[in-house]
Structure formats: C-alpha cells, structure tokens
N, C-alpha and C. Protein backbone atom coordinates (compact mmCIF):
# COMPACT_ATOMS: atom_id res chain seq x y z
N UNK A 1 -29.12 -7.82 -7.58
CA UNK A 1 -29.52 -6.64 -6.91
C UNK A 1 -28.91 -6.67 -5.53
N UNK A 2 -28.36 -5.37 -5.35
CA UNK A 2 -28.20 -5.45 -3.60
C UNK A 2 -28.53 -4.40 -3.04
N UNK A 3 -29.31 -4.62 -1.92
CA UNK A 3 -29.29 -2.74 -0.96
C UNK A 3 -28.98 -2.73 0.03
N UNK A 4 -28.12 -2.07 0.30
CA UNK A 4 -28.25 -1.10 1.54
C UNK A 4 -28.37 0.84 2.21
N UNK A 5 -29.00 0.06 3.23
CA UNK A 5 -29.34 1.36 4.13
C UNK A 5 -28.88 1.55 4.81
N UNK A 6 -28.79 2.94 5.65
CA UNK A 6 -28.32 3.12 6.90
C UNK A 6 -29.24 3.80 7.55
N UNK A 7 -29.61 3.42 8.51
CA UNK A 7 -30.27 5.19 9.32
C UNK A 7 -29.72 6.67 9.15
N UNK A 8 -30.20 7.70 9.12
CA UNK A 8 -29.88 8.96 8.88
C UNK A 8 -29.41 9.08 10.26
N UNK A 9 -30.12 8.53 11.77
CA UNK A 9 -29.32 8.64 12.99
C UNK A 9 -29.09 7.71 13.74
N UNK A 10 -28.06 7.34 14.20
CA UNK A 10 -27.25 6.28 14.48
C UNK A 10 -28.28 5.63 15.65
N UNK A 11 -28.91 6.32 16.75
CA UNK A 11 -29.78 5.99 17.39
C UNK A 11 -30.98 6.00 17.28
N UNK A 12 -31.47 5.97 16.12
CA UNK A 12 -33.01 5.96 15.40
C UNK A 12 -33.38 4.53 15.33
N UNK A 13 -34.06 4.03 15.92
CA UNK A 13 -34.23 2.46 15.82
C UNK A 13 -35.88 2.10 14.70
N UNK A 14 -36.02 1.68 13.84
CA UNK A 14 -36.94 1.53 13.02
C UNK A 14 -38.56 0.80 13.81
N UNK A 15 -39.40 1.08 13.67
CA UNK A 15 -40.51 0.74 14.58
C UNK A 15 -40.58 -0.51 14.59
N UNK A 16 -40.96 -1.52 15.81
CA UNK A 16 -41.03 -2.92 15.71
C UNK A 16 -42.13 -3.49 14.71
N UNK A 17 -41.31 -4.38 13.71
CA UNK A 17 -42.48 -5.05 13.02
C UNK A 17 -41.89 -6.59 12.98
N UNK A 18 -43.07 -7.38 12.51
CA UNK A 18 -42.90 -8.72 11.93
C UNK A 18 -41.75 -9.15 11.66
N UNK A 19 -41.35 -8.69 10.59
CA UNK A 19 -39.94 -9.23 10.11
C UNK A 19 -38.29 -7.95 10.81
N UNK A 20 -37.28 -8.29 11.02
CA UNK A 20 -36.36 -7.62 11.24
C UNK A 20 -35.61 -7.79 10.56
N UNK A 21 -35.16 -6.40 9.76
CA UNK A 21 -34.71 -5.95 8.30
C UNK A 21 -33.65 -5.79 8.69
N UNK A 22 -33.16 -4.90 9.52
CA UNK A 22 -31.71 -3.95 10.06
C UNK A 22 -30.98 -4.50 10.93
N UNK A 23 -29.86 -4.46 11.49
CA UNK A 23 -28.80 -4.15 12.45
C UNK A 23 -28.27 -3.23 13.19
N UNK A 24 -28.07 -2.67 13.84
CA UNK A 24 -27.64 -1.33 13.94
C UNK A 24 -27.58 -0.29 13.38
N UNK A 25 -28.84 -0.49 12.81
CA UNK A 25 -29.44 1.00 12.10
C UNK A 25 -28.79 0.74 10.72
N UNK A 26 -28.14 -0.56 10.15
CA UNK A 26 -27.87 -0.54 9.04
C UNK A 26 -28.77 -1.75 8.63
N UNK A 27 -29.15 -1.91 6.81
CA UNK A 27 -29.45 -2.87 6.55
C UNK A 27 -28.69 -3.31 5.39
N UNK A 28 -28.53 -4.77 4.99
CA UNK A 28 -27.87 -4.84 3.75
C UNK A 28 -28.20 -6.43 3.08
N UNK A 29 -28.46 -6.57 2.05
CA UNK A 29 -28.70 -8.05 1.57
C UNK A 29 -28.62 -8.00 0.15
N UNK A 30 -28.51 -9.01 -0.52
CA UNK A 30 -28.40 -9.17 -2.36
C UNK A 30 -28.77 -10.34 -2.71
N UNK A 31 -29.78 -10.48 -3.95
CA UNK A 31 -30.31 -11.70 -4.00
C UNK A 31 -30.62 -11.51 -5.93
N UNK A 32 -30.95 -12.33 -6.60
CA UNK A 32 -32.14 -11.86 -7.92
C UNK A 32 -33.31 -11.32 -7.48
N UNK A 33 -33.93 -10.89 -8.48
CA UNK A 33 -34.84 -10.33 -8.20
C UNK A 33 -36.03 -10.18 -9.44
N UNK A 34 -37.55 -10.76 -9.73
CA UNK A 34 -38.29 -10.34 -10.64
C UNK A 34 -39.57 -9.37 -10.35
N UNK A 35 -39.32 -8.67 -11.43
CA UNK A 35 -40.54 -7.50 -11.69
C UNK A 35 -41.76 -7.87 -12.05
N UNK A 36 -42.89 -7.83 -11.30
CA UNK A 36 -44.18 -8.20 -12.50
C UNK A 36 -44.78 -6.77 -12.75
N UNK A 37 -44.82 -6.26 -13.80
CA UNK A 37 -45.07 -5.32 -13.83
C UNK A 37 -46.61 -4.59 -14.42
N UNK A 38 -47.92 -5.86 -14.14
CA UNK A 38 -49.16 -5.73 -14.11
C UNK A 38 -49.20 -5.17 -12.68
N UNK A 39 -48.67 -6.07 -11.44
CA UNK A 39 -48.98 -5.78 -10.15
C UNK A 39 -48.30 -4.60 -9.27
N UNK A 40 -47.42 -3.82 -10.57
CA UNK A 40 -46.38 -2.96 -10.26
C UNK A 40 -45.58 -3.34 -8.67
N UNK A 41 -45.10 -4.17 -8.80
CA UNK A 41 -44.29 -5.26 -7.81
C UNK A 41 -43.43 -5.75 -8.07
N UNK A 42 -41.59 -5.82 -6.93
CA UNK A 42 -40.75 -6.28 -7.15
C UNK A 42 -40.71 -7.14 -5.94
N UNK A 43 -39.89 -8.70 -6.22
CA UNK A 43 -39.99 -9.49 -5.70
C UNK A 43 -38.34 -9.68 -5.55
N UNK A 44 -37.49 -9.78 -4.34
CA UNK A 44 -35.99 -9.69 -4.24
C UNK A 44 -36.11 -10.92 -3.10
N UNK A 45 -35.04 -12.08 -3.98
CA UNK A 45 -34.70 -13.44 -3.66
C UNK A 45 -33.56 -13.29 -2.75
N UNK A 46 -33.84 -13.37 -1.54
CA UNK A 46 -32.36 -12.71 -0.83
C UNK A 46 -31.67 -14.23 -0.87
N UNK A 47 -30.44 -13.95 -1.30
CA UNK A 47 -29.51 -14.66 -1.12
C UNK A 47 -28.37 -14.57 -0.09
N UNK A 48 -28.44 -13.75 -0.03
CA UNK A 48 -27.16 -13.05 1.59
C UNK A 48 -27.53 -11.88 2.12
N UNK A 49 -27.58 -12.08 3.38
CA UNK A 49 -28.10 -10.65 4.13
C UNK A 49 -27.33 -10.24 5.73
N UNK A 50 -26.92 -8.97 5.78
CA UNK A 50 -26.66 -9.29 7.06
C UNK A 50 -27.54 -9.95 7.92
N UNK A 51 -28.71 -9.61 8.41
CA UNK A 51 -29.54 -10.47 8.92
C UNK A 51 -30.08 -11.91 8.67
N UNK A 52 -29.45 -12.75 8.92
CA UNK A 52 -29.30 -13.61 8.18
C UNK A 52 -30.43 -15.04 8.38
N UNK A 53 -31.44 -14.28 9.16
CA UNK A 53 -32.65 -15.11 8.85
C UNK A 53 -33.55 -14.61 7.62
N UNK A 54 -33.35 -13.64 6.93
CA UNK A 54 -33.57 -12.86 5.67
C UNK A 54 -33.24 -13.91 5.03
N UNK A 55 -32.40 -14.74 4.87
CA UNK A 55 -31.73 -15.64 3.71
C UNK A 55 -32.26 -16.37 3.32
N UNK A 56 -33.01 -16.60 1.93
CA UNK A 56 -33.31 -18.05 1.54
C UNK A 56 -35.30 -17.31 1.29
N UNK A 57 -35.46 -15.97 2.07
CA UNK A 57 -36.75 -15.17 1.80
C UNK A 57 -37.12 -14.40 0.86
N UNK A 58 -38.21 -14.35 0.24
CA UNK A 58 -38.50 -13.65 -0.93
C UNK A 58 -39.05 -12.46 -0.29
N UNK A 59 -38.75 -11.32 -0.61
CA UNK A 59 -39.20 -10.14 -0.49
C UNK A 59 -40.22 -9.14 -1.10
N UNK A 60 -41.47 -9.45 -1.46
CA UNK A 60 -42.42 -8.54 -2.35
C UNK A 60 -42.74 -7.12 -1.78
N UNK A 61 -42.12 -5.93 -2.68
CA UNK A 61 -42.86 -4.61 -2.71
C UNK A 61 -43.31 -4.54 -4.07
N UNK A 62 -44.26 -3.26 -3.26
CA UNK A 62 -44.88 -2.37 -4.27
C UNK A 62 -44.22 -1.24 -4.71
N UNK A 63 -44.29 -1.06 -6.03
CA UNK A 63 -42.99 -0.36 -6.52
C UNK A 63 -43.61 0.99 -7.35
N UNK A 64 -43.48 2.29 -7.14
CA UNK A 64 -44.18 3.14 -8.41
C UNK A 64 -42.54 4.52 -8.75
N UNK A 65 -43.34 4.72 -9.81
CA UNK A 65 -42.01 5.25 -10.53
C UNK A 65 -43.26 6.87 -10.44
N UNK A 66 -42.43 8.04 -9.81
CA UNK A 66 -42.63 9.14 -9.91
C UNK A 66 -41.81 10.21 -9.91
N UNK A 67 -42.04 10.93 -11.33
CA UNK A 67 -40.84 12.11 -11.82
C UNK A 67 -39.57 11.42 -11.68
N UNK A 68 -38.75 11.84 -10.75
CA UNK A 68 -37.02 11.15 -10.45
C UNK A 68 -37.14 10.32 -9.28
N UNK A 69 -38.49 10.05 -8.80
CA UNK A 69 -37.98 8.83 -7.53
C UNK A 69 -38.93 7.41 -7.94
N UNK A 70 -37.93 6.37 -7.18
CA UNK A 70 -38.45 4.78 -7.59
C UNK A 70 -38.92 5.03 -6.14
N UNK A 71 -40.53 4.53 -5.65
CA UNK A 71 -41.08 4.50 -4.38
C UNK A 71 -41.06 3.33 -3.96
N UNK A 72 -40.82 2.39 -2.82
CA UNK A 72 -40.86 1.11 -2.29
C UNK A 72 -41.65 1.31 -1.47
N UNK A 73 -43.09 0.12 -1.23
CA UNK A 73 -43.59 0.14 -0.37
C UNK A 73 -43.67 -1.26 0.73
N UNK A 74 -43.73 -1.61 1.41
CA UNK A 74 -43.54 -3.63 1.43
C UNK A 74 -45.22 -3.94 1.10
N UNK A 75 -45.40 -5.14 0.73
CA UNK A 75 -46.37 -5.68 0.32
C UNK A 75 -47.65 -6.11 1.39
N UNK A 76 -46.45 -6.29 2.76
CA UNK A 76 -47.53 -6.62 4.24
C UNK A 76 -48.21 -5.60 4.51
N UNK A 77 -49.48 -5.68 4.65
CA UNK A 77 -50.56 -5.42 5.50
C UNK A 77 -49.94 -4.94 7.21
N UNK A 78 -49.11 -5.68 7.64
CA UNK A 78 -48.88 -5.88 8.50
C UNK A 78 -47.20 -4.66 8.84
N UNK A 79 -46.48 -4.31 7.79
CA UNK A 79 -45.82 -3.07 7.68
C UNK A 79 -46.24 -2.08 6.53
N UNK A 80 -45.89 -1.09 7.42
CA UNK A 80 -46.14 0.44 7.39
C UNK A 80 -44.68 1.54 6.81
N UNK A 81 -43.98 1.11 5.91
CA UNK A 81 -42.87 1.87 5.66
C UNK A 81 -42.89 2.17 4.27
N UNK A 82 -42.20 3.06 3.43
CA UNK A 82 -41.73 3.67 2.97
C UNK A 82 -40.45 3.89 2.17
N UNK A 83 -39.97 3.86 0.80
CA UNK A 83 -38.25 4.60 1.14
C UNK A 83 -38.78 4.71 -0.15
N UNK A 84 -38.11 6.02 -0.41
CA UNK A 84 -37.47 6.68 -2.02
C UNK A 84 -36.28 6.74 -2.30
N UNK A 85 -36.22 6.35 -3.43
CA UNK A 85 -34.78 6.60 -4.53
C UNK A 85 -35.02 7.75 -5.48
N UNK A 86 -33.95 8.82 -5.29
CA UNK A 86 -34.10 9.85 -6.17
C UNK A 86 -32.77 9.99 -7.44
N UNK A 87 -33.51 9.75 -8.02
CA UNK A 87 -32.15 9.65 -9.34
C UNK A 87 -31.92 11.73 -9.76
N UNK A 88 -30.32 11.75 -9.46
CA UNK A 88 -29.81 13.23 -9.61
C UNK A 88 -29.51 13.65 -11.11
C-alpha cells in the first residue's frame, strides 16, 4: 500500500497533533498493511515515509465503506481528522 496527499493549499498547514504526518503540505509513505474487519480497522506497517520518523510505525484507522467513498478516520483519541476516497 502507499499514500499520498497533498494539501488542496499550498499554505494550509494541518492542525498540530501528536504525531507529524506531512511535509510541506505533502504526505507520503508505503508499508503492508492488515484489515481486521470485526473492528472495521486498517492497520498500515510503514515501511518508508517521507517523514521518516513514521518508519518502522504501525498506523491504525477506522475505516467505513459508504456508497462510492472509503472513509479514514485515525484510531487516536487524541486526533481529530478525516479523509475520503471517492471511487468515479
């Protein structure tokens, strides 16, 4: 698996949390990754990331499938974000 993001604006800086995901408004990393799909949760083994204290971290979201979008939520208590995938 790999993702990346970009910010929609180049000067949009993502709200400070716990962990730091991005770079310059971009993010990007690729790792395996398993589904449990009682806890509707994906777990992504980063193996390379730009940010590269990401590396070697397991990543758990909460994952729900609605109409054409896959929803990501992160698993912390402690972040507050969001992102959809809309399949065209």
């Amino acid at each position: 698996m790999s993702v990346q993001i970009m910010a929609r604006e180049p000067g949009a800086a993502p709200s400070a949390g716990p962990v730091k995901y991005e770079q310059g408004g971009y993010e990007a990393y690729y790792g395996r990754y398993d589904v449990d799909e009682r806890a509707h949760t994906v777990t992504h083994h980063v193996e390379g990331a730009l940010v590269r204290t990401l590396i070697g971290n397991d990543l758990t979201r909460v994952y729900q499938l609605s109409g054409k979008q896959l929803i990501l939520k992160s698993s912390r208590s402690d972040e507050h974000w969001t992102i959809a995938w809309e399949h065209f």
